[in-house]
C-alpha atoms as a PDB file:
ATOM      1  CA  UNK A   1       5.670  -8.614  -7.659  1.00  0.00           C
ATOM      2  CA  UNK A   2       4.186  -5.869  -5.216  1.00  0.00           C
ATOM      3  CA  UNK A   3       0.991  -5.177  -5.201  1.00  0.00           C
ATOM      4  CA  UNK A   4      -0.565  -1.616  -4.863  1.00  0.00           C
ATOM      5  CA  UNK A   5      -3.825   0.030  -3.286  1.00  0.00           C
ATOM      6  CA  UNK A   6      -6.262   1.022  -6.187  1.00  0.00           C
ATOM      7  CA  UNK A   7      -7.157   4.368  -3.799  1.00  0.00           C
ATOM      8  CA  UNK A   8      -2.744   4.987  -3.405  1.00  0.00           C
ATOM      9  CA  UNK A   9      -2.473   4.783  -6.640  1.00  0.00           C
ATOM     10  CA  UNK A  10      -5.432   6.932  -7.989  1.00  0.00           C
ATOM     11  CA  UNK A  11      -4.259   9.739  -5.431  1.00  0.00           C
ATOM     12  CA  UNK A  12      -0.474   9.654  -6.604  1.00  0.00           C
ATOM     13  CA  UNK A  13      -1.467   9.763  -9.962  1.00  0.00           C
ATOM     14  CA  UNK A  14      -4.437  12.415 -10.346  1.00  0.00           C
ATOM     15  CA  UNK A  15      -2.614  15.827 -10.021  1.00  0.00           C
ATOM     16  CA  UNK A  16      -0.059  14.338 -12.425  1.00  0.00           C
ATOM     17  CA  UNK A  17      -0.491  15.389 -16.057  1.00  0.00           C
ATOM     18  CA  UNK A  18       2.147  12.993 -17.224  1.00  0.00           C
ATOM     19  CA  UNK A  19      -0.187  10.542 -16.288  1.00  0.00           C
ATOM     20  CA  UNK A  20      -3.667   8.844 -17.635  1.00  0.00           C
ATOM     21  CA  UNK A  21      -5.491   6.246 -16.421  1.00  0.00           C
ATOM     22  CA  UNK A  22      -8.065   4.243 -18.314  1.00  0.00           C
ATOM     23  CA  UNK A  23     -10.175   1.593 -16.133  1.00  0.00           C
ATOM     24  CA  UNK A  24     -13.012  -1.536 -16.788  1.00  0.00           C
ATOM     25  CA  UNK A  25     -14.437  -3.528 -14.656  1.00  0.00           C
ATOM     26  CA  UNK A  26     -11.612  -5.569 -13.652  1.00  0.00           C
ATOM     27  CA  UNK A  27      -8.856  -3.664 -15.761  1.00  0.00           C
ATOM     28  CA  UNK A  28      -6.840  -0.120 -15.084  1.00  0.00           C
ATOM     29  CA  UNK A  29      -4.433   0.770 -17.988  1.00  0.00           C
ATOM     30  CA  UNK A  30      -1.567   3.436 -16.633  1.00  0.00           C
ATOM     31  CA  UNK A  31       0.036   5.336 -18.905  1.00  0.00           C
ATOM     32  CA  UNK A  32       3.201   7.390 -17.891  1.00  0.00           C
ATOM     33  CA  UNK A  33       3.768   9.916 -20.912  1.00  0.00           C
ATOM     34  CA  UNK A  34       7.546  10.605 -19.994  1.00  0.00           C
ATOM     35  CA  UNK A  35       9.369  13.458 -20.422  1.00  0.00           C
ATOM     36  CA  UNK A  36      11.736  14.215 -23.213  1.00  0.00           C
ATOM     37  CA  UNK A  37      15.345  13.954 -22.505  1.00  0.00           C
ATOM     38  CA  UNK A  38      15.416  17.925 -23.231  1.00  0.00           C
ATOM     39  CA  UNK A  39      12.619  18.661 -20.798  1.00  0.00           C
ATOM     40  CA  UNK A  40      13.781  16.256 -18.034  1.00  0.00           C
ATOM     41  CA  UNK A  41      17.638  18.104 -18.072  1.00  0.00           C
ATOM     42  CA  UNK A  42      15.668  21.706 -18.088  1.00  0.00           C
ATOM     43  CA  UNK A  43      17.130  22.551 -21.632  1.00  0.00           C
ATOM     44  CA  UNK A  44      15.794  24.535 -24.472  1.00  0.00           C
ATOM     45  CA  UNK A  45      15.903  22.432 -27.359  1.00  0.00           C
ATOM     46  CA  UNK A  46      13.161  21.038 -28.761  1.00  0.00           C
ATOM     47  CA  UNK A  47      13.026  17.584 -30.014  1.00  0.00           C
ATOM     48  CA  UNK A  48      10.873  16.385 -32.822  1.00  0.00           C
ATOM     49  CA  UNK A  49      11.752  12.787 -31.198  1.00  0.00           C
ATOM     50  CA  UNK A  50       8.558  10.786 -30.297  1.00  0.00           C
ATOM     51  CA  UNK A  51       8.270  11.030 -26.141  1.00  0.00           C
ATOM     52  CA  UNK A  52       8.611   7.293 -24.395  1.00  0.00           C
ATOM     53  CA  UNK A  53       4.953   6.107 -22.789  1.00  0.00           C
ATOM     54  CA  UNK A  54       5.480   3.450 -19.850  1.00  0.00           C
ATOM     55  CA  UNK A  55       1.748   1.649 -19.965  1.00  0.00           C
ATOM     56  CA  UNK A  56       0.963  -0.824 -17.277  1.00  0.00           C
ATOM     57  CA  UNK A  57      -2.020  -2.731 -16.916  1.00  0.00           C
ATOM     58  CA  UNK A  58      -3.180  -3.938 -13.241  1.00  0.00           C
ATOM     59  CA  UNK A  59      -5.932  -6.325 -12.791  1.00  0.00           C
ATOM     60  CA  UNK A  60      -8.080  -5.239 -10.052  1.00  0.00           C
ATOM     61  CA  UNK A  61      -8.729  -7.800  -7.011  1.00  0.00           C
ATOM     62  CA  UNK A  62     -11.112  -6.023  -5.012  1.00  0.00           C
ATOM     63  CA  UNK A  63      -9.665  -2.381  -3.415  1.00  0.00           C
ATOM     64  CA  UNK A  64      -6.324  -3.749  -5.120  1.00  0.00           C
ATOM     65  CA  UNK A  65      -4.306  -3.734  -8.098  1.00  0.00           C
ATOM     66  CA  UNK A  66      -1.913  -5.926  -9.312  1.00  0.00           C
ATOM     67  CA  UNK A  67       0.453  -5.316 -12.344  1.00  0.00           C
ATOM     68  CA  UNK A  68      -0.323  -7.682 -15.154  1.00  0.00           C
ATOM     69  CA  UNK A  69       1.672  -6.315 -18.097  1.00  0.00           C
ATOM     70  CA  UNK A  70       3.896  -3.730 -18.423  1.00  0.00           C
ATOM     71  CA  UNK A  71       6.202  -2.520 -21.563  1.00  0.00           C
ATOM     72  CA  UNK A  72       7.590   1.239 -23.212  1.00  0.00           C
ATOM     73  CA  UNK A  73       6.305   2.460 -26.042  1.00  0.00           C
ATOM     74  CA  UNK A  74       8.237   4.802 -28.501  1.00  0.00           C
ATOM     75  CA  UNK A  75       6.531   5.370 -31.705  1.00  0.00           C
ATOM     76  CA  UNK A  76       5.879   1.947 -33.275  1.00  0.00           C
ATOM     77  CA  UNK A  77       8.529   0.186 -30.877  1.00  0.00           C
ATOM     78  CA  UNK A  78       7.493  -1.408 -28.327  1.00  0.00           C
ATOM     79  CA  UNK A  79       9.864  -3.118 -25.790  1.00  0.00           C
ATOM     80  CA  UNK A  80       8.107  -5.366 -23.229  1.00  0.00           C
ATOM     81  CA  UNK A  81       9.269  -4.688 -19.127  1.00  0.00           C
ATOM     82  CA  UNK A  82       9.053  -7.348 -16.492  1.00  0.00           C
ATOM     83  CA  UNK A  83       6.024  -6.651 -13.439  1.00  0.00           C
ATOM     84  CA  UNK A  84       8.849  -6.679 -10.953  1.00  0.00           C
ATOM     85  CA  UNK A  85      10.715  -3.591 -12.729  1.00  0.00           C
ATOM     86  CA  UNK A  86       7.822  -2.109 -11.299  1.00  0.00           C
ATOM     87  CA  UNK A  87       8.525  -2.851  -7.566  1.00  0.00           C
ATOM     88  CA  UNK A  88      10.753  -0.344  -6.813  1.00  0.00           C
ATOM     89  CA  UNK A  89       8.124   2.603  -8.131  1.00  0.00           C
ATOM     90  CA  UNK A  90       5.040   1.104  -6.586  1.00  0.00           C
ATOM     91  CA  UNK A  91       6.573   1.104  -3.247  1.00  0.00           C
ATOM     92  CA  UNK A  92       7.357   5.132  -3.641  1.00  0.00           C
ATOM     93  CA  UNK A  93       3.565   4.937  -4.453  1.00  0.00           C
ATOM     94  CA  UNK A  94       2.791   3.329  -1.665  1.00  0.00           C
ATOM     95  CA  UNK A  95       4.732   4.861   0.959  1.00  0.00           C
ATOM     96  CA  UNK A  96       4.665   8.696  -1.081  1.00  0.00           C
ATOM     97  CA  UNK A  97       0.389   8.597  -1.146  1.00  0.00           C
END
């Protein structure tokens, strides 16, 4: 499980529409609204099809953030993800911010 700089993270993920963040004290909730399939191959069409949401939820330990939960969300289906499918990503965070 890799763990990410709050400050990386907030930076990669302000200027980012697809993306909303809500925080507590010792929580912050990601949510990645992704793309449709149509929008992410630069077609056309328009889908009535409910759009995926990847949420994560970090626990904050100081000036970092640690992934606590993370699952996809499409409608009313939810499908739970392992923290370490995360790895991969938060190292693009970290090295990309």
């Amino acid at each position: 499980m890799r763990i990410i700089n709050y400050n990386k993270l907030m930076n990669f993920v302000s200027s980012n529409p697809l993306y909303e963040v809500r925080e507590t004290t010792d929580t912050v909730e990601l949510l990645f609204h992704a793309p449709s399939e149509e929008e992410a191959a630069g077609t056309e069409v328009v889908s009535d099809e409910t759009r995926p949401v990847i949420r994560v939820v970090f626990t904050k330990r100081g000036d970092e953030l640690v992934p606590r939960e993370a699952w996809i969300e499409r409608g009313s289906a939810r499908q739970r993800m392992g923290v370490d499918e995360l790895d991969t990503w938060l190292e693009f965070v970290d090295i990309y911010s």
